[in-house]
C-alpha atoms as a PDB file:
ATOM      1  CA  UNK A   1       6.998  24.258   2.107  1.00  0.00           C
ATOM      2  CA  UNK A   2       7.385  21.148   4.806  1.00  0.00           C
ATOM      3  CA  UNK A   3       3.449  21.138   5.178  1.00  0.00           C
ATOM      4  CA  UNK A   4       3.040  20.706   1.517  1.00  0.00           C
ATOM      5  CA  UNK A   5       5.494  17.778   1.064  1.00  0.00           C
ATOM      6  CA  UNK A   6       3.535  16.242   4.548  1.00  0.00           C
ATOM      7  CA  UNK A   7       0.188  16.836   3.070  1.00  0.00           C
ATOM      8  CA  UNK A   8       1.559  14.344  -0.166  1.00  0.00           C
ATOM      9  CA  UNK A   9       2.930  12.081   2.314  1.00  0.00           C
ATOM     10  CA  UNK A  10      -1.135  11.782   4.060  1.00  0.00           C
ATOM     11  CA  UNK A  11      -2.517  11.560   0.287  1.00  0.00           C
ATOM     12  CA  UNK A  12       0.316   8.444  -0.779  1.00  0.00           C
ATOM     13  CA  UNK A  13      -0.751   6.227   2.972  1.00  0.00           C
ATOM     14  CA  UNK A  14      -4.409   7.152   1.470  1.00  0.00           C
ATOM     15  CA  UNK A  15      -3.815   5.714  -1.156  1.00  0.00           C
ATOM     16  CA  UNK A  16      -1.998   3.057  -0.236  1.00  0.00           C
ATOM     17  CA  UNK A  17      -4.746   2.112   2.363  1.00  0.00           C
ATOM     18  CA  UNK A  18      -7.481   2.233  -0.891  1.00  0.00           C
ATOM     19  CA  UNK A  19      -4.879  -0.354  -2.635  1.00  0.00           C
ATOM     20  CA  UNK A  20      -4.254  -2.658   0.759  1.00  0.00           C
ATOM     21  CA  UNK A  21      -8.187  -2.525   0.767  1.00  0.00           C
ATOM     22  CA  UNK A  22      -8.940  -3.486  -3.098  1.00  0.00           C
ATOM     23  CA  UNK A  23      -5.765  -6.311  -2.326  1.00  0.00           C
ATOM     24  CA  UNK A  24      -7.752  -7.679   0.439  1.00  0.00           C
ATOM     25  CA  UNK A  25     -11.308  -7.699  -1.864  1.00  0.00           C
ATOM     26  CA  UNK A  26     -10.097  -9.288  -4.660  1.00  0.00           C
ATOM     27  CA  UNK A  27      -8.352 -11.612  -2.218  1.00  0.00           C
ATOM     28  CA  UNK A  28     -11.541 -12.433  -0.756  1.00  0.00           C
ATOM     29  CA  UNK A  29     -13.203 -13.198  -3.834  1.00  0.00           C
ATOM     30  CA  UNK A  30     -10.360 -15.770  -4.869  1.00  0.00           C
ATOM     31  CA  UNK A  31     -11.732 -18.034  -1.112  1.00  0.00           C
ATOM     32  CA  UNK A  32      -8.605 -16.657   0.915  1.00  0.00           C
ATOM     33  CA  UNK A  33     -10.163 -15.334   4.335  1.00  0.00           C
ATOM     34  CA  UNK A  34      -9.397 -11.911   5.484  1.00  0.00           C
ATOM     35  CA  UNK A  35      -9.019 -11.103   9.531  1.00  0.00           C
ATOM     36  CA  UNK A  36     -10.654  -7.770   9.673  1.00  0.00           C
ATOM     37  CA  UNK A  37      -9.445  -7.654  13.160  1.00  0.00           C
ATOM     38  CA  UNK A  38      -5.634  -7.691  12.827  1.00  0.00           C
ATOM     39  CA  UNK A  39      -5.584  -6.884   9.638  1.00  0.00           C
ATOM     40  CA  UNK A  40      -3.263  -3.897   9.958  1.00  0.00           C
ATOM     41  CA  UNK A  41      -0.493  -6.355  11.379  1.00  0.00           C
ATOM     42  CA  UNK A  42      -1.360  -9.256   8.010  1.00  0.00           C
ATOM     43  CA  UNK A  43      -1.838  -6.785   5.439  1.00  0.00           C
ATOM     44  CA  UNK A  44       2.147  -7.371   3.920  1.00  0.00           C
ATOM     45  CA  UNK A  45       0.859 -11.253   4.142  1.00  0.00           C
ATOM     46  CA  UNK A  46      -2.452 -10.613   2.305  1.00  0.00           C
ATOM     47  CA  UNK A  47       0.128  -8.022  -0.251  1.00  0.00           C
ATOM     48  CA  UNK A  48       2.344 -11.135  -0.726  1.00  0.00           C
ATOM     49  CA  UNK A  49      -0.700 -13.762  -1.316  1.00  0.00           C
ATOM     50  CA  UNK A  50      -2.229 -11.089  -3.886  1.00  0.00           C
ATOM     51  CA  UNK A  51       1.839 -11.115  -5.536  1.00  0.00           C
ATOM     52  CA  UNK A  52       1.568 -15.089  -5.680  1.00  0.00           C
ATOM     53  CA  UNK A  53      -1.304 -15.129  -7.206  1.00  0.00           C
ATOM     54  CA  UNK A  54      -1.493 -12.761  -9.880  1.00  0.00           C
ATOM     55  CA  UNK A  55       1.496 -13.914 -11.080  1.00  0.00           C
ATOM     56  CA  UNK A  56       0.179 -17.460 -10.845  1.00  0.00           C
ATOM     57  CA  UNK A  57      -2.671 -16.498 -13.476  1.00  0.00           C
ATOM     58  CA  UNK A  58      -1.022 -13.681 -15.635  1.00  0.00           C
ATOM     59  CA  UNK A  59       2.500 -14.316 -15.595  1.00  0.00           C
ATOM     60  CA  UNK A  60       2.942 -10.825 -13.548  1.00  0.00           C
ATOM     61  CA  UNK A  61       2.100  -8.944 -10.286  1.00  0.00           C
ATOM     62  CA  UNK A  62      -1.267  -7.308 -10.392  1.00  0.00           C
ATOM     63  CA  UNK A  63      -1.562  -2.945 -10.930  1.00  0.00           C
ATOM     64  CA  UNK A  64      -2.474  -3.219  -6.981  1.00  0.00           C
ATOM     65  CA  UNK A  65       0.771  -4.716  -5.661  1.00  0.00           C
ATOM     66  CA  UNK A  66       2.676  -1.913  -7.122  1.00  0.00           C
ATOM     67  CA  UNK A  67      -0.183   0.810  -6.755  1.00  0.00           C
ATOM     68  CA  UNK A  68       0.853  -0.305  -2.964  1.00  0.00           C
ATOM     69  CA  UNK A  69       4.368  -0.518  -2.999  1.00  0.00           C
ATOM     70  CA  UNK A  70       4.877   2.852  -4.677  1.00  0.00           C
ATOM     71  CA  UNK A  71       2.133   4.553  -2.527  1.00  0.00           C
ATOM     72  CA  UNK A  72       4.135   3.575   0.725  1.00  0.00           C
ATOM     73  CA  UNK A  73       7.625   4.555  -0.649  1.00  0.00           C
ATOM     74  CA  UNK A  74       6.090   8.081  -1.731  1.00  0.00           C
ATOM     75  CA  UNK A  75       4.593   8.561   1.380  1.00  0.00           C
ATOM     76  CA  UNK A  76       8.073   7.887   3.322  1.00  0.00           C
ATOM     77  CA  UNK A  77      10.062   9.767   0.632  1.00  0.00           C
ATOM     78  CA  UNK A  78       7.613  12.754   1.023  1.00  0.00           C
ATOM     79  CA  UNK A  79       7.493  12.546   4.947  1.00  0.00           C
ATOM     80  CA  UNK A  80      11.794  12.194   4.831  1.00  0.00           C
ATOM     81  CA  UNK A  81      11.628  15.477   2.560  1.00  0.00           C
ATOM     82  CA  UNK A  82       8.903  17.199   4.965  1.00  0.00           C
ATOM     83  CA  UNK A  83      11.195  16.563   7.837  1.00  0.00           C
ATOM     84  CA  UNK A  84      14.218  17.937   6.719  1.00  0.00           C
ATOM     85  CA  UNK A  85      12.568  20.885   4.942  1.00  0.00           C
ATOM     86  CA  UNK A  86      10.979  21.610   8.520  1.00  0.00           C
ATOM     87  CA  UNK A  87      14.555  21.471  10.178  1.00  0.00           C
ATOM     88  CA  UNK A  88      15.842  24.157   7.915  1.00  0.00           C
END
């Protein structure tokens, strides 16, 4: 049963990867430039610019902030889970 819940925790960092990636695109459309080479350490930065802007031009965060945020708790909820289903 532990393998299941890790194998949701791998598909929610997935997916959060696909949203810090679609963050960074539209962030790079909008002039702001992107360091592809630490971009693993500035991608809460680039999450934070994409917050201050969307909210700039619609009043609310973007669908990809939270796509993010959600992903990421899911995955460490799922992982948490896994673990103590694996000590049992």
């Amino acid at each position: 049963m532990s393998d299941v819940f890790f194998a949701l925790a791998i598909l929610s960092v997935v997916w959060g990867i696909v949203s810090s990636i679609v963050i960074a695109s539209f962030l790079s459309n909008r002039g702001i430039d992107i360091n592809l080479l630490f971009f693993r350490v500035l991608v809460l930065k680039y999450i934070y610019q994409y917050h201050k802007i969307t909210v700039g031009e619609n009043g609310k965060p973007g669908p990809w902030f939270y796509s993010y945020i959600v992903s990421m708790n899911l995955a460490l909820v799922f992982a948490i889970v896994g673990g103590v289903l694996k000590r049992i």
